[in-house]
Protein backbone atom coordinates (compact mmCIF):
# COMPACT_ATOMS: atom_id res chain seq x y z
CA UNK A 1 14.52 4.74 -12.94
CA UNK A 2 18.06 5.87 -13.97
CA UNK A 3 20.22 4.26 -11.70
CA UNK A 4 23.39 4.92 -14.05
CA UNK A 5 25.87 2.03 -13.07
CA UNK A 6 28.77 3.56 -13.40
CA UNK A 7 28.19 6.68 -11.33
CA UNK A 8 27.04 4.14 -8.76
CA UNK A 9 30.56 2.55 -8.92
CA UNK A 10 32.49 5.99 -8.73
CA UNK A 11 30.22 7.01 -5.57
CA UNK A 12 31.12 3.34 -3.87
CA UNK A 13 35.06 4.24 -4.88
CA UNK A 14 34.85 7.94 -3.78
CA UNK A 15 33.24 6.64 -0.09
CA UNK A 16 36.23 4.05 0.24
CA UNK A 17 39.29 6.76 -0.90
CA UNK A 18 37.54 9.10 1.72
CA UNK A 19 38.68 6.27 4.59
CA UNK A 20 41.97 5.89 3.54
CA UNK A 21 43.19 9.46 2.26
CA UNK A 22 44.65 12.17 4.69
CA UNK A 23 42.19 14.21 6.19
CA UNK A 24 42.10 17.34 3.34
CA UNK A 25 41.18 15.40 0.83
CA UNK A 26 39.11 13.15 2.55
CA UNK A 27 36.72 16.27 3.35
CA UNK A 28 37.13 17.84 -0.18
CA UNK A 29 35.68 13.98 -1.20
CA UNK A 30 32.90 13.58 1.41
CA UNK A 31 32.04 17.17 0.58
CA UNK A 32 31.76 16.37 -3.71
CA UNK A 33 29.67 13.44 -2.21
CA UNK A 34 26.84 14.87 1.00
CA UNK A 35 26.37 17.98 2.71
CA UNK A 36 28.47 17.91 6.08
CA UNK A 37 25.14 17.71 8.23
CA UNK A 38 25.01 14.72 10.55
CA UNK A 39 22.86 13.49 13.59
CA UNK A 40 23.74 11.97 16.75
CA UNK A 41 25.63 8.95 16.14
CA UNK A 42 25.40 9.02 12.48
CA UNK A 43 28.37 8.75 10.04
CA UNK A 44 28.86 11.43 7.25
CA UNK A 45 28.24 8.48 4.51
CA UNK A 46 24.81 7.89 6.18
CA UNK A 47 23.73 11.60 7.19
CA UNK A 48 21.67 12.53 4.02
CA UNK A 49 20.59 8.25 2.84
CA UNK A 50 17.07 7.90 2.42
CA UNK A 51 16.01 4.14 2.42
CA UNK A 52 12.92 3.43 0.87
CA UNK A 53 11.07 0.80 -1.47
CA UNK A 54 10.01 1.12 -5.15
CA UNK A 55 8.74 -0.52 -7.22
CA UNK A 56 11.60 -1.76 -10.06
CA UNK A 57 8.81 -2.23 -13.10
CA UNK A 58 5.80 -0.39 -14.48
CA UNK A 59 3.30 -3.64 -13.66
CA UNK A 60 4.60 -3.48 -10.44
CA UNK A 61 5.39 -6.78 -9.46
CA UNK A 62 9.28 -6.19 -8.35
CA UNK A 63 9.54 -4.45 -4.96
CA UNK A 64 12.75 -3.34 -4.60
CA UNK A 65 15.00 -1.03 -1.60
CA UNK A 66 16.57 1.76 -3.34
CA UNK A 67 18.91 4.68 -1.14
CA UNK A 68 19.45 8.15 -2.10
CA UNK A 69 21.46 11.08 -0.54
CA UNK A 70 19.23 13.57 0.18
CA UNK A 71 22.23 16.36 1.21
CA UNK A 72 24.35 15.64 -2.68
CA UNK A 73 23.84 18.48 -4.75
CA UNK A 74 23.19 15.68 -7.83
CA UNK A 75 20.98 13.00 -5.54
CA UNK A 76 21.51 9.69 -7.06
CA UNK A 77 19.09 6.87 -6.39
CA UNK A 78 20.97 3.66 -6.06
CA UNK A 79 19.08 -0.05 -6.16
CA UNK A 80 20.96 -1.87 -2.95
CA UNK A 81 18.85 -4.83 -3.30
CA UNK A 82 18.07 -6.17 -6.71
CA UNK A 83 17.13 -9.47 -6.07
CA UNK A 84 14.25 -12.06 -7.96
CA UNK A 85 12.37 -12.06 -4.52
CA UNK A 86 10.40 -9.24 -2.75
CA UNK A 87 12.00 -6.58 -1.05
CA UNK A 88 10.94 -4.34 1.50
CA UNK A 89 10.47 -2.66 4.90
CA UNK A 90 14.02 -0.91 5.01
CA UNK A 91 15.02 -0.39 8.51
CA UNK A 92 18.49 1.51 9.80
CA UNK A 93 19.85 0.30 12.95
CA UNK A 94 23.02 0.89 15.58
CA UNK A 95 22.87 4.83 14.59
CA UNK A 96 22.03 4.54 11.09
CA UNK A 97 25.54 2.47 10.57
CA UNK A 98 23.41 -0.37 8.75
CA UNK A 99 20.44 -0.68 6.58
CA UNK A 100 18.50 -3.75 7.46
CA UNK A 101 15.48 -4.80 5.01
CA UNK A 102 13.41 -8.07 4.15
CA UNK A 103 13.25 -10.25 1.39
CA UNK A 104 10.71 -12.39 1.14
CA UNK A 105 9.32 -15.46 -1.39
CA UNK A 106 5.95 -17.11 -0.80
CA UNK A 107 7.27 -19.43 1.66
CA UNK A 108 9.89 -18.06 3.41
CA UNK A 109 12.04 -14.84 3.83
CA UNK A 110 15.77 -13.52 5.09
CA UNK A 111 17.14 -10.35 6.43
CA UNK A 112 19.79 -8.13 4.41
CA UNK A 113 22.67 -6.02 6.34
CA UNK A 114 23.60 -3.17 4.08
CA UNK A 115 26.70 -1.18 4.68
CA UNK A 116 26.30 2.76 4.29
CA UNK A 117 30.07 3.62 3.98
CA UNK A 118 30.78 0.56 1.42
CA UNK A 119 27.34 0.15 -0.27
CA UNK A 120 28.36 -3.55 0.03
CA UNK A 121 25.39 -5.55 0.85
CA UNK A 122 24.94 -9.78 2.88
CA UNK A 123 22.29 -12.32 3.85
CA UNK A 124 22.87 -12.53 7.40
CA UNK A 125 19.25 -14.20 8.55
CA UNK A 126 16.87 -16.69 6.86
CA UNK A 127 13.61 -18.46 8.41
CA UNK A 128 11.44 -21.04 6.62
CA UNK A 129 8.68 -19.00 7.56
CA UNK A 130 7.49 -15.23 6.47
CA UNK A 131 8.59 -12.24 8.37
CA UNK A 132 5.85 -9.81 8.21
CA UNK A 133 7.30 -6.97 9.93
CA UNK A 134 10.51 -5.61 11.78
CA UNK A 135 11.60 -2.64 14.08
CA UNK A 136 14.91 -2.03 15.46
CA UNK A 137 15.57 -1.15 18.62
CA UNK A 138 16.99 2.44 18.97
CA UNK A 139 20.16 1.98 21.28
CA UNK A 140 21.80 -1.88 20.41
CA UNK A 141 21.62 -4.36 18.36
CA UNK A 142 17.88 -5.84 18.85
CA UNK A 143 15.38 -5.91 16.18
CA UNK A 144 12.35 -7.33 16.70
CA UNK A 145 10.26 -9.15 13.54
CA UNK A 146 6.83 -10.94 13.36
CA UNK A 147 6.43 -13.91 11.73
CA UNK A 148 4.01 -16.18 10.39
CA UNK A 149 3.43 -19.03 12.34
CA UNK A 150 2.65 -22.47 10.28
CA UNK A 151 -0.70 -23.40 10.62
CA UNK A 152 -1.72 -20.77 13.26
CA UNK A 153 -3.68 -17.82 12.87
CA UNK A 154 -1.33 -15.28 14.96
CA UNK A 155 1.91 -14.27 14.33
CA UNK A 156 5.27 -14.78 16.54
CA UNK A 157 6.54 -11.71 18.00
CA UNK A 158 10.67 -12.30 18.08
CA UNK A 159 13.45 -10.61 19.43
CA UNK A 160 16.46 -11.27 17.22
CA UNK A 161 20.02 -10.26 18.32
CA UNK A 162 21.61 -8.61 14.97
CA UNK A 163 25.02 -9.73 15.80
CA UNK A 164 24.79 -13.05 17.23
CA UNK A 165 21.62 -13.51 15.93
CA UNK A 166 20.13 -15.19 19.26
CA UNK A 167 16.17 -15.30 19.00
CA UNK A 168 13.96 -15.19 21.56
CA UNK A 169 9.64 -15.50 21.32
CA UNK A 170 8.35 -12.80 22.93
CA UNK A 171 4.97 -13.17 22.23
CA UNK A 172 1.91 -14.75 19.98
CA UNK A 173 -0.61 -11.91 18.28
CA UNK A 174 -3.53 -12.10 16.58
CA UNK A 175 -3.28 -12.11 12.90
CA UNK A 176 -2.25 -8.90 11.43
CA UNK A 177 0.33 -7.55 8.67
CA UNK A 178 1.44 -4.88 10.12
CA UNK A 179 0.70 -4.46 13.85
CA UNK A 180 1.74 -0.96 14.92
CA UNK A 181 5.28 -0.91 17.17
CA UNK A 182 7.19 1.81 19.28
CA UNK A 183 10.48 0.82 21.42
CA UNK A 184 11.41 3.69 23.77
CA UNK A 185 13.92 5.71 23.24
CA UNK A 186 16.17 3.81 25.66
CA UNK A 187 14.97 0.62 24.35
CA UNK A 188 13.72 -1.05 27.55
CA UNK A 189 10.02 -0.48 26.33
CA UNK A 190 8.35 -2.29 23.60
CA UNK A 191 4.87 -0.67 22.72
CA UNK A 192 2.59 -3.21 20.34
CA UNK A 193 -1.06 -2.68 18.92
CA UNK A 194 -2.38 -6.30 19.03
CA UNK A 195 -6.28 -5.47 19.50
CA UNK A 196 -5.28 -4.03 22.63
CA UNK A 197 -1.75 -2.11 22.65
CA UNK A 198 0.57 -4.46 25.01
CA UNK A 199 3.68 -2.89 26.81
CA UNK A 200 6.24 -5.10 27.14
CA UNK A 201 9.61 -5.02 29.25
CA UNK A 202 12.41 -5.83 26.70
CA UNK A 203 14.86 -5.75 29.93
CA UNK A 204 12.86 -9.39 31.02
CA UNK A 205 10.66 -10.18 28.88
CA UNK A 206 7.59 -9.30 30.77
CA UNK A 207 4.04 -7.70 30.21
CA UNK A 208 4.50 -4.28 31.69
CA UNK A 209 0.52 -3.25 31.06
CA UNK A 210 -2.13 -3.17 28.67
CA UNK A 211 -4.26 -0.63 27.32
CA UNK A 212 -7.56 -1.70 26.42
CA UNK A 213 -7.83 0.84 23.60
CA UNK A 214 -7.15 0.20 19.85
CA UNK A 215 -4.26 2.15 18.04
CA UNK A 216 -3.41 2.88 14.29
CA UNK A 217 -0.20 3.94 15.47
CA UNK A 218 2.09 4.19 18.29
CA UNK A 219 4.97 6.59 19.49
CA UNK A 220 6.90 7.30 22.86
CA UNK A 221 7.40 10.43 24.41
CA UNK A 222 11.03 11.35 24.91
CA UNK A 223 10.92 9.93 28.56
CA UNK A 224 9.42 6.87 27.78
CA UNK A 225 6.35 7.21 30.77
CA UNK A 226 3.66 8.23 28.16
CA UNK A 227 2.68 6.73 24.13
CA UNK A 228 1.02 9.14 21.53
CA UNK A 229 -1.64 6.85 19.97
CA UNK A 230 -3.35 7.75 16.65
CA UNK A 231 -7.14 6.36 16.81
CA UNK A 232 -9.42 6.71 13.56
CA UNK A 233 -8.16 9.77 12.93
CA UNK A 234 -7.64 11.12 16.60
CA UNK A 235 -4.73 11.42 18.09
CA UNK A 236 -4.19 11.13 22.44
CA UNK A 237 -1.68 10.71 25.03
CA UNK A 238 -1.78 7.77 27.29
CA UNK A 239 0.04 6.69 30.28
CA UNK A 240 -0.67 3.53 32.06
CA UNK A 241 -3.76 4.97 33.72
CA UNK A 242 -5.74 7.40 31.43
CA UNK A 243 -5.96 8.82 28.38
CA UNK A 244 -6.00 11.88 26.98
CA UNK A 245 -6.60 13.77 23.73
CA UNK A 246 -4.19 15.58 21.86
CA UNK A 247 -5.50 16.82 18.42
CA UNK A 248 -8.75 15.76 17.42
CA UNK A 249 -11.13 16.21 14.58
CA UNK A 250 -8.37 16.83 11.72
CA UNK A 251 -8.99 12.97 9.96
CA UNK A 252 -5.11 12.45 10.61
CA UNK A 253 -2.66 9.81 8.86
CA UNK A 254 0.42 8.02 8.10
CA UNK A 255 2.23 9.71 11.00
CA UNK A 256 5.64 9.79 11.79
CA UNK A 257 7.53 10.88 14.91
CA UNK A 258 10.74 13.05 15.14
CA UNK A 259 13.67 11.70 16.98
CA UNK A 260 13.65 14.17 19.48
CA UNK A 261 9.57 13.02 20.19
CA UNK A 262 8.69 16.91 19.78
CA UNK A 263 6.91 16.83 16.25
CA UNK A 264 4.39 14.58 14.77
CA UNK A 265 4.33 15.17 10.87
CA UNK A 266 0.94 13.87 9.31
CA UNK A 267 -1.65 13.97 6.80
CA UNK A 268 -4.81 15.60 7.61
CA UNK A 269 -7.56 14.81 5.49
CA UNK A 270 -9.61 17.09 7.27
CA UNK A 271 -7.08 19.71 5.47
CA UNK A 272 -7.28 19.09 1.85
CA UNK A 273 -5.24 16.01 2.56
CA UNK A 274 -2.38 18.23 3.95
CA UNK A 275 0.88 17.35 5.23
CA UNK A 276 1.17 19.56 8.38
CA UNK A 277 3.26 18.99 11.67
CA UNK A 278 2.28 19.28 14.91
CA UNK A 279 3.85 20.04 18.14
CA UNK A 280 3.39 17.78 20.30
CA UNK A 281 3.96 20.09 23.72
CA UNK A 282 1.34 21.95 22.64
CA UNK A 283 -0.88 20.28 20.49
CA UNK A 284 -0.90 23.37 17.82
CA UNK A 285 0.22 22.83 13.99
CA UNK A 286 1.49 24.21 10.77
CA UNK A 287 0.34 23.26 7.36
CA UNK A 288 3.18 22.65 5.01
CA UNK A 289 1.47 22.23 1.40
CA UNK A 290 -1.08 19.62 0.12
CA UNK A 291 0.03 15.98 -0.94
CA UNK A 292 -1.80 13.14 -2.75
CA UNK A 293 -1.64 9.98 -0.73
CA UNK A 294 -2.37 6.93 -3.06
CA UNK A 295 -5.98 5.45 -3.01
CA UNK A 296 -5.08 1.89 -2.38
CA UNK A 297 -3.86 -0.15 0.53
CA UNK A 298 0.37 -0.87 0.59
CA UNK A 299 1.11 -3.40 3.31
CA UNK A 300 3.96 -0.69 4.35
CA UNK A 301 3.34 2.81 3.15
CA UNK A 302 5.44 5.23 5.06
CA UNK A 303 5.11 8.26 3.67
CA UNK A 304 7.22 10.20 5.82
CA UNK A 305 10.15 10.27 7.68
CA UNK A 306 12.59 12.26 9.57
CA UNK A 307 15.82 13.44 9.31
CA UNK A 308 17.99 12.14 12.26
CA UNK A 309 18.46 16.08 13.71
CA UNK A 310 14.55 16.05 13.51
CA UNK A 311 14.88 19.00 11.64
CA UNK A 312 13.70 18.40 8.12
CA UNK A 313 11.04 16.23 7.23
CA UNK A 314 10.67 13.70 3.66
CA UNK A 315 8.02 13.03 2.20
CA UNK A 316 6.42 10.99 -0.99
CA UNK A 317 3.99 13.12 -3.26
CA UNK A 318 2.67 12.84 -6.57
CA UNK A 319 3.10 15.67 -8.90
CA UNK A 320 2.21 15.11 -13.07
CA UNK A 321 1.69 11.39 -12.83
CA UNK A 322 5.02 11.44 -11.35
CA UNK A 323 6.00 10.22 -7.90
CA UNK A 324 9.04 11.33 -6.01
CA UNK A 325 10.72 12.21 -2.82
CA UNK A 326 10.73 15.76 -1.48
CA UNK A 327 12.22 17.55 1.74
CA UNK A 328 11.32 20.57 3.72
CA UNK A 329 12.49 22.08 7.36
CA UNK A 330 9.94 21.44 10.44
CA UNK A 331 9.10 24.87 10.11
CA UNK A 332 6.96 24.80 6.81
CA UNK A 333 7.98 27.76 5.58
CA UNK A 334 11.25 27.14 3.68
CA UNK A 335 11.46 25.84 0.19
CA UNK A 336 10.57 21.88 -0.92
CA UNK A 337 13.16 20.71 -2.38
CA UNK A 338 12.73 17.61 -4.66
CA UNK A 339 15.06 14.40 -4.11
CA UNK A 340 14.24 12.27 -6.58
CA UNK A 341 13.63 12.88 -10.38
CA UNK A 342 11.98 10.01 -11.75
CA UNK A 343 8.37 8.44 -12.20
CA UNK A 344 8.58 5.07 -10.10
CA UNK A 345 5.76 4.33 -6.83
CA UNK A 346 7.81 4.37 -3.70
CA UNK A 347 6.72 3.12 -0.55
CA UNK A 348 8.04 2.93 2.29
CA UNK A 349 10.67 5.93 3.61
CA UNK A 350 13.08 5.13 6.20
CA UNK A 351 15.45 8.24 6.62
């Protein structure tokens, strides 16, 4: 990658002038730097960042978490971690105001706070075990991580408290990398594939209700009363009761849920491995152009993600041996534009 250090530097000092400078220049900064589009609760600094994880060498061995601005007319992508251990699983939190991500050795791994508006980055939690996954809740500071538990064959389910960094054992789940999680969008639900998907209470603690049906991947509707659940493929709506199906028969993958819980963007294999979006009041969907998914297995491969105004969608593709970031409008039908310009695997997109 070019990650050009000292364009990095005159970003970082351009962001910090922008706080302190009266507000005309401010915006004729901010503008040289993002497009003035922001979502709810989002700051102009943090409006356009993609978060995602690449790998820093050509053997890949070095996972690093990398940002770029997806709305500057130059997009830059900027290394945030570059540390000797493993990096990954970037996660924004509190309205996008902080990046958090792990980094992990063979033994043990810590949580990293990164600041959108300073690009300064801290260690702000450690555990002598390995965190395997985390997901923050949507509306405070919660985040909840899985960890390995020594000499155990499940993995703790914790709720950690970003700011005072209270943590609480939720629960014990069978042994898996990367069980599939959904909080509600008022973050008093906690949706987990464990065999079974479990709905937990995150006001108490408690087991709300189990569903005895397996799930690839989870997402709340906007009220929080029903969970899409992606099956082999399949994809249904469940309440606590029944089941029912949504789309079916299109081989569907790596799915990602707007903000506003009206889209579903996907891969359908059943479609020329096609990335197409789907609406989920109707069940009905638009193809957007065909993409080339990797043929291995990546503990965390997110290939898409939203923008926070659920408007656009990004995605990873591979085009000449080369694989970079793209964006396109929900609708399909306006142009791709390409984010990043360099030949790197990325991961793991967390816009």
């Amino acid at each position: 990658m070019n990650f050009a250090n000292d364009n990095f530097k005159l970003l970082k000092a351009l962001r910090r002038l922008a706080m302190v400078l009266p507000p005309l220049f401010a915006a004729i900064l901010l503008f040289a730097c993002a497009k003035d589009t922001t979502g709810p609760g989002n700051s102009n600094y943090a409006a356009g960042l993609i978060a995602f994880s690449a790998y820093g060498d050509s053997f890949q061995t070095d996972l690093e978490i990398y940002v770029v601005d997806a709305y500057a007319y130059t997009p830059q992508v900027d290394n945030i971690s570059n540390l000797i251990t493993t990096d990954c699983r970037p996660e924004w939190i509190s309205g996008k105001s902080a990046l958090i991500f792990i980094s992990s050795t063979d033994h043990n791994s810590a949580l990293y706070r990164f600041n959108p508006s300073t690009y300064e980055r801290y260690l702000f939690f450690s555990t002598e075990t390995r965190i395997a996954k985390i997901a923050a809740s949507p509306v405070d500071a919660r985040l909840i991580y899985f960890a390995n538990i020594p000499n155990d064959s499940r993995l703790a389910l914790n709720i950690l408290n970003t700011e005072t960094l209270d943590t609480t054992r939720l629960a014990e789940i069978g042994l898996d990398d990367d069980p599939p999680v959904a909080w509600s969008t008022d973050g008093t639900k906690l949706a987990i594939g464990a065999g079974a998907v479990l709905v937990f209470d995150m006001e108490d603690g408690g087991l709300l209700y189990s569903l005895g049906s397996r799930a690839d991947y989870l997402a709340w509707d906007v009220a929080g009363e029903r969970l899409y659940i992606l099956r082999s493929g399949d994809l249904f709506r469940a309440d606590s009761l029944q089941e029912y199906s949504v789309l079916i028969g299109r081989n569907l993958a790596l799915p990602a849920i707007s903000p506003d819980k009206r889209y579903l963007a996907c891969v359908s294999y059943a479609s020329g491995s096609s990335l197409i979006i789907i609406d989920l009041n109707f069940g009905d969907y638009i193809t957007v152009r065909s993409v080339h998914p990797p043929q291995f297995s990546c503990g965390d491969y997110r290939m898409l993600s939203w923008s926070s105004d659920s408007r656009e969608v990004a995605f990873i593709d591979q085009e000449n041996g080369a694989w970079n970031i793209y964006r396109v409008d929900r609708d399909g039908y306006s142009a791709i534009e390409r984010v990043t310009d360099d030949v790197t695997f990325k991961e793991s997109l967390a816009w």
